[in-house]
N, C-alpha and C. Protein backbone atom coordinates (compact mmCIF):
# COMPACT_ATOMS: atom_id res chain seq x y z
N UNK A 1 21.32 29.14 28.20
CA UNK A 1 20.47 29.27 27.03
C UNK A 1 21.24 28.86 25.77
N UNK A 2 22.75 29.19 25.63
CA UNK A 2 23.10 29.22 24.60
C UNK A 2 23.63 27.30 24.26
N UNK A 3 23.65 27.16 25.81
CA UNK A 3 24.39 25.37 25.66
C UNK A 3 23.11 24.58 25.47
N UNK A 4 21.66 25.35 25.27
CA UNK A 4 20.64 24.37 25.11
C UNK A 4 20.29 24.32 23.70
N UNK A 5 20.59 25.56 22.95
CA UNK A 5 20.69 25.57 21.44
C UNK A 5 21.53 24.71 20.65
N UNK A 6 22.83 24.67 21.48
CA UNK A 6 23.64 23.45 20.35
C UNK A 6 23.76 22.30 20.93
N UNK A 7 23.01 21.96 21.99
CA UNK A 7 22.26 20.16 22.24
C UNK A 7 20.98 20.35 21.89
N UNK A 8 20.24 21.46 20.96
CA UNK A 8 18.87 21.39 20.07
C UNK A 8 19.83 21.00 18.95
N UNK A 9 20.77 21.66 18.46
CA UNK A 9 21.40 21.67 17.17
C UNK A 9 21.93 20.31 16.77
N UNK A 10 22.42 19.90 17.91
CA UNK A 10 23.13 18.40 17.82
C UNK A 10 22.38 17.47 17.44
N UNK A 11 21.27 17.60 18.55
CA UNK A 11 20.63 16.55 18.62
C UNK A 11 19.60 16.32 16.62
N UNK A 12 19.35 17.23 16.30
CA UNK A 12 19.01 17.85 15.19
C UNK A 12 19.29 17.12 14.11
N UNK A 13 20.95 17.20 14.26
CA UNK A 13 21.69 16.83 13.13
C UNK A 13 22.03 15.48 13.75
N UNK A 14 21.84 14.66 14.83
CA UNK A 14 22.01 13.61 14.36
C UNK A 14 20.72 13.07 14.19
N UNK A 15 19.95 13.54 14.76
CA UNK A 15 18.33 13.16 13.95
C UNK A 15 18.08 13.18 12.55
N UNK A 16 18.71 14.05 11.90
CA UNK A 16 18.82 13.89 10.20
C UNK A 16 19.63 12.89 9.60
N UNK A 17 20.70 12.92 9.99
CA UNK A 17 21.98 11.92 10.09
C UNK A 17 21.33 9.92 10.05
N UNK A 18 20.38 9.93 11.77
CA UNK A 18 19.98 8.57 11.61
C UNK A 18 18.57 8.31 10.34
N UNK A 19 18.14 9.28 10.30
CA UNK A 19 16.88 9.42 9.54
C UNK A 19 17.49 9.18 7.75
N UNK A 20 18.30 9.94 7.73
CA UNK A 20 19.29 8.86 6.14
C UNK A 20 19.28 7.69 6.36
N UNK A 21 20.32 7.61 7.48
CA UNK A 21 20.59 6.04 7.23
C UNK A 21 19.24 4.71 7.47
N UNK A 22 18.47 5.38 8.26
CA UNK A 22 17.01 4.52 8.07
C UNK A 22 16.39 3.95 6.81
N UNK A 23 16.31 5.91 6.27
CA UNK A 23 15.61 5.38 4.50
C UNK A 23 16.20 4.87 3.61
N UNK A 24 18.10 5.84 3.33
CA UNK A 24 18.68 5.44 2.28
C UNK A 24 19.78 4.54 2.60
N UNK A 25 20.32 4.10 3.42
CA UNK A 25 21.61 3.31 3.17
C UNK A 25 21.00 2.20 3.04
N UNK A 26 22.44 1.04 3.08
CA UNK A 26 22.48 -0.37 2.46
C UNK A 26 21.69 -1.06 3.64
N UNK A 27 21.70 -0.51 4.90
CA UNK A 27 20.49 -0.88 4.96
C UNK A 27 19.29 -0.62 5.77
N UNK A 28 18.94 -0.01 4.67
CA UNK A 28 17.81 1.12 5.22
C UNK A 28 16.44 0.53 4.85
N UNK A 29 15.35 1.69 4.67
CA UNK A 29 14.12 1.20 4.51
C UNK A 29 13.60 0.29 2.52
N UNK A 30 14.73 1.34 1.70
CA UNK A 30 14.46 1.36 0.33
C UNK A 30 15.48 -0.33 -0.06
N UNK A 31 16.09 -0.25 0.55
CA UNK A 31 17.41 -1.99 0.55
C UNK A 31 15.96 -3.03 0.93
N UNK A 32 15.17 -2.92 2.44
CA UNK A 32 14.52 -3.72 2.84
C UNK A 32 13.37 -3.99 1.84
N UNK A 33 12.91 -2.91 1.12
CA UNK A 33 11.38 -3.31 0.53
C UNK A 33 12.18 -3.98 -0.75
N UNK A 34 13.50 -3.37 -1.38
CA UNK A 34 13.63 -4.65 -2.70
C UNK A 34 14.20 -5.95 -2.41
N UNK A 35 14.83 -6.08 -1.28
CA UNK A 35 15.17 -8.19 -0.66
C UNK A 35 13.64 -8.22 -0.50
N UNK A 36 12.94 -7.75 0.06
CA UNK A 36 11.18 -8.24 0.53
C UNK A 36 10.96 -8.83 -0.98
N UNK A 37 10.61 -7.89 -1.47
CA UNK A 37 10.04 -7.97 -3.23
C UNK A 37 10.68 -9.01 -4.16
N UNK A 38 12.22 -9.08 -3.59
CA UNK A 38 13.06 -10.38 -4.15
C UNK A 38 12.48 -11.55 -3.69
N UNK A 39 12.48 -11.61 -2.10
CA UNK A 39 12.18 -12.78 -1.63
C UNK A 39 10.55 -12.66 -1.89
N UNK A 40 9.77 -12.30 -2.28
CA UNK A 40 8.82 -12.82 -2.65
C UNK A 40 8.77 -13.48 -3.81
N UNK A 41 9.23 -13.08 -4.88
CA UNK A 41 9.55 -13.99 -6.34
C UNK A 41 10.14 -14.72 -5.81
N UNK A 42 11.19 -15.37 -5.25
CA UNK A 42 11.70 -16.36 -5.04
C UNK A 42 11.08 -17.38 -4.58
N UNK A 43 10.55 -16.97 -3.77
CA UNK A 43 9.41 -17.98 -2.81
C UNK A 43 7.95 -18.50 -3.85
N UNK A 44 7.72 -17.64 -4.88
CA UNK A 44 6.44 -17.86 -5.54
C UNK A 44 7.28 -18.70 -6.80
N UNK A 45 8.68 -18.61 -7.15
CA UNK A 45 9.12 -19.49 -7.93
C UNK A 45 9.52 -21.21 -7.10
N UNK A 46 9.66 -20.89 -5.97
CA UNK A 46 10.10 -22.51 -5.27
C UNK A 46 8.48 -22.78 -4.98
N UNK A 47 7.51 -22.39 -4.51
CA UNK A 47 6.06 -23.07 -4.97
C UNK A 47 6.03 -23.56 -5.93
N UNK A 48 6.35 -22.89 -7.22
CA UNK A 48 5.80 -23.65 -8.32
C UNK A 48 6.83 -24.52 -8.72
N UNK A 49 7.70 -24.44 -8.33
CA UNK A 49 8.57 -25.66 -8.71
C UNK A 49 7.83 -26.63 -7.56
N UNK A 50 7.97 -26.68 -6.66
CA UNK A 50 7.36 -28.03 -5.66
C UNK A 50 6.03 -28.36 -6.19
N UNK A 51 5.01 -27.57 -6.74
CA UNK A 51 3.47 -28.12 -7.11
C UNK A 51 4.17 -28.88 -8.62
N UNK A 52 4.80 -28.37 -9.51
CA UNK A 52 5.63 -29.22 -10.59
C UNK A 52 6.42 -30.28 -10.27
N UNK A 53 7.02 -30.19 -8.95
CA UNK A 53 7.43 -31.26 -8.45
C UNK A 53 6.65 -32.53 -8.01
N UNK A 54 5.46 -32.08 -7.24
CA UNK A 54 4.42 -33.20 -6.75
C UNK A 54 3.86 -33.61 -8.16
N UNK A 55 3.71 -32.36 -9.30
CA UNK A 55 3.29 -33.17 -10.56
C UNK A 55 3.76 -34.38 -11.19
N UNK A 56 4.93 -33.78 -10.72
CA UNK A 56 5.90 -35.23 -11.72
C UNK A 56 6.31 -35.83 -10.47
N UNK A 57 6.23 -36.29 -9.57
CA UNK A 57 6.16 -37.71 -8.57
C UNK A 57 4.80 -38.16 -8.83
N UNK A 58 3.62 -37.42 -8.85
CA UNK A 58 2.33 -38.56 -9.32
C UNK A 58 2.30 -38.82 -10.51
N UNK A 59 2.82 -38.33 -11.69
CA UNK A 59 2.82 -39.15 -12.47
C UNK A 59 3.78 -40.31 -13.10
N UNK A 60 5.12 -39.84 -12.26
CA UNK A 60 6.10 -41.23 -12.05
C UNK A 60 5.43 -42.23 -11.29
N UNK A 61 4.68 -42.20 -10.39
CA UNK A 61 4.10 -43.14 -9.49
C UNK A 61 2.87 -43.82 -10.25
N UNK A 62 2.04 -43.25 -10.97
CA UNK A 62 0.99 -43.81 -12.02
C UNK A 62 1.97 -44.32 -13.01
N UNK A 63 3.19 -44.02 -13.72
CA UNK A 63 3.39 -44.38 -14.66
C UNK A 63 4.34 -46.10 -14.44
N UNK A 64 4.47 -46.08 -12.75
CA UNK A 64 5.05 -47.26 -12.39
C UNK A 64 3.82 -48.49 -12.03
N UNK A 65 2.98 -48.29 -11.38
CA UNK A 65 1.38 -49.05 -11.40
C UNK A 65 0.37 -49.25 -12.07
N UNK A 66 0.39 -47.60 -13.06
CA UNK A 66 -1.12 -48.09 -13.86
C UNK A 66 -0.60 -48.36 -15.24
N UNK A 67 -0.82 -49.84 -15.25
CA UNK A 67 -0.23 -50.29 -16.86
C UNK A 67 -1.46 -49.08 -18.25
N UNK A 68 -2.79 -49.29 -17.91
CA UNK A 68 -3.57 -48.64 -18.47
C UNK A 68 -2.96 -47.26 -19.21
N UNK A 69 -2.79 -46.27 -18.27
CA UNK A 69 -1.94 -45.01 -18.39
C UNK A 69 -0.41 -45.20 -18.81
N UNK A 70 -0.11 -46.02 -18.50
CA UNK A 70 1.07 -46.70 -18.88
C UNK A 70 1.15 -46.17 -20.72
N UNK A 71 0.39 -47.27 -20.92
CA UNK A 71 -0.21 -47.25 -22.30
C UNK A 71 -0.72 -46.13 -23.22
N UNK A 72 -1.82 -45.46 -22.37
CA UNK A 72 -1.92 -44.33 -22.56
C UNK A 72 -1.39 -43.09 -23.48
N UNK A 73 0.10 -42.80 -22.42
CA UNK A 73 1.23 -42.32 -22.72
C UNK A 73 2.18 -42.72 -23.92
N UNK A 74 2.53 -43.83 -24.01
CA UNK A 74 3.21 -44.51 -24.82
C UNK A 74 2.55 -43.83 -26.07
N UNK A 75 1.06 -44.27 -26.36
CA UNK A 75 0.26 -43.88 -27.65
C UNK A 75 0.11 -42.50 -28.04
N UNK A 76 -0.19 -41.45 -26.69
CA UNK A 76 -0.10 -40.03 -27.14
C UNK A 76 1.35 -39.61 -27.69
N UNK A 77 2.22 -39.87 -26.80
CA UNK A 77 3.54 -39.14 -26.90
C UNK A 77 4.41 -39.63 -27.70
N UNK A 78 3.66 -41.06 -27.73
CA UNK A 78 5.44 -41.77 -28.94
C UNK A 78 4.58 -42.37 -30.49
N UNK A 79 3.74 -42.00 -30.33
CA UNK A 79 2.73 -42.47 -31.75
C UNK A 79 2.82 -43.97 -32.26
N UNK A 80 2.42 -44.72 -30.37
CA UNK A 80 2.92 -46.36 -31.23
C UNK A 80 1.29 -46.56 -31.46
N UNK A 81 1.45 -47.72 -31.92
CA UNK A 81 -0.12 -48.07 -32.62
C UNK A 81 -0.21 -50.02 -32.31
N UNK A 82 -1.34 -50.01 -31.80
CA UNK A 82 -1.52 -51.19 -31.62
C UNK A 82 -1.88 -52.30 -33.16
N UNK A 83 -1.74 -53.44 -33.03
CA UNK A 83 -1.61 -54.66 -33.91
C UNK A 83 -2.86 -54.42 -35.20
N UNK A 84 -2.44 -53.81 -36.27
CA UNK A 84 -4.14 -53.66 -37.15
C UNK A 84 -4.49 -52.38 -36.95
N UNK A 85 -3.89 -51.38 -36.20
CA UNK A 85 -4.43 -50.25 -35.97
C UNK A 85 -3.40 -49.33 -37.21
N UNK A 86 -4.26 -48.19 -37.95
CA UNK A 86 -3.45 -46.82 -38.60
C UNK A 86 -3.31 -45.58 -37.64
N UNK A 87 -2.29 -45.07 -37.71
CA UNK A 87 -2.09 -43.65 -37.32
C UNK A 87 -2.23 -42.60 -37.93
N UNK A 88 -3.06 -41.92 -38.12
CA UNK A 88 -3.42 -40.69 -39.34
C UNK A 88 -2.55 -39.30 -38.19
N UNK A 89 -1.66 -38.60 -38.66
CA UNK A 89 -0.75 -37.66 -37.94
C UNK A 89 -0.86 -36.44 -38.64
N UNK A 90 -1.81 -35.91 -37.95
CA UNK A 90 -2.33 -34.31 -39.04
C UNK A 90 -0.94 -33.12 -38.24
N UNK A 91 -0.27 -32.68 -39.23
CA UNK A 91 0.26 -31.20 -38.85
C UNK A 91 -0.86 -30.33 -37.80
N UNK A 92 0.13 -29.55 -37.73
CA UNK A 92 -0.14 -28.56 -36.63
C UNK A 92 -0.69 -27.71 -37.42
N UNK A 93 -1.44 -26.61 -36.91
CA UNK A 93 -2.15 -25.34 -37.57
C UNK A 93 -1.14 -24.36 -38.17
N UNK A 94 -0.01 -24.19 -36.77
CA UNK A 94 0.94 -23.49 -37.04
C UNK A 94 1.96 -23.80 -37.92
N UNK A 95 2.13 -25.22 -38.39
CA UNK A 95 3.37 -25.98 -39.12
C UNK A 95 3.30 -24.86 -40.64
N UNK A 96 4.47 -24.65 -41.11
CA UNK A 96 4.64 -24.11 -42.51
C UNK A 96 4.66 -25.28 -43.48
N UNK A 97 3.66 -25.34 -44.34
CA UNK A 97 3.57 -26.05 -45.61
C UNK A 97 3.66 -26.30 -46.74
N UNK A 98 4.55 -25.02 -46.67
CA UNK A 98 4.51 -24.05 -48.36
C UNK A 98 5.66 -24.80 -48.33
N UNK A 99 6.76 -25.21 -47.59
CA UNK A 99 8.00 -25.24 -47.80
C UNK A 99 8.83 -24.02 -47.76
N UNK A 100 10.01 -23.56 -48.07
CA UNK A 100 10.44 -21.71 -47.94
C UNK A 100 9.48 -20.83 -47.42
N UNK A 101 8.20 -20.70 -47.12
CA UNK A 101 7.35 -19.67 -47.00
C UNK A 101 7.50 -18.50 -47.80
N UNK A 102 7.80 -18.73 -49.48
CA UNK A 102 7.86 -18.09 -50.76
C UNK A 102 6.75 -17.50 -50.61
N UNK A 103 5.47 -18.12 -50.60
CA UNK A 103 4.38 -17.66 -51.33
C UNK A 103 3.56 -16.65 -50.20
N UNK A 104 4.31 -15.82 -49.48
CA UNK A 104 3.52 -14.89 -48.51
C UNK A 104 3.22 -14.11 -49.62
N UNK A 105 1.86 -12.86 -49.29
CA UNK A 105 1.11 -12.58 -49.83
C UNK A 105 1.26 -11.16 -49.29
């Protein structure tokens, strides 16, 4: 009777014993759910880099074939202007105009 109490007791304490190291050690249950939670940001940041990636291979690939878009670009982004043509270049909403921004109110 008494040798079945301390192989209850044993067994007990190493049942508490593995039951730590399950939840809390390095690597236990609480280690596994924050690498999970890591590797999920990680993985949702290399998606969006590859869909940004396929962005900019189709538009390197249009910008090597379609003279049109070619052009396009040139006119939005670099403000050239064709032969006889004006460029009227309005500020931004947000641009400061006052100069110093003295005259806040």
């Amino acid at each position: 009777m008494r040798g079945r109490v301390v192989i209850i007791a044993v067994l007990l304490v190493i049942n508490v014993f593995l039951l730590f190291r399950l939840i809390w050690s390095d690597q236990g249950m609480f280690t596994y759910l924050e690498l999970k939670n890591r590797y999920d940001v990680l993985q949702q940041r290399i998606d969006n880099v590859d869909e940004k990636s396929l962005d900019l291979s189709q538009e390197i690939r249009r910008l090597k074939s379609d003279k049109g878009y070619q052009e396009k670009v040139v006119r939005e982004r670099m403000n050239f202007v064709r032969k006889d043509e004006l460029l009227y270049i309005f500020p931004d909403e947000n641009t400061n105009l006052g100069g110093d921004g003295t005259d806040e109110q």
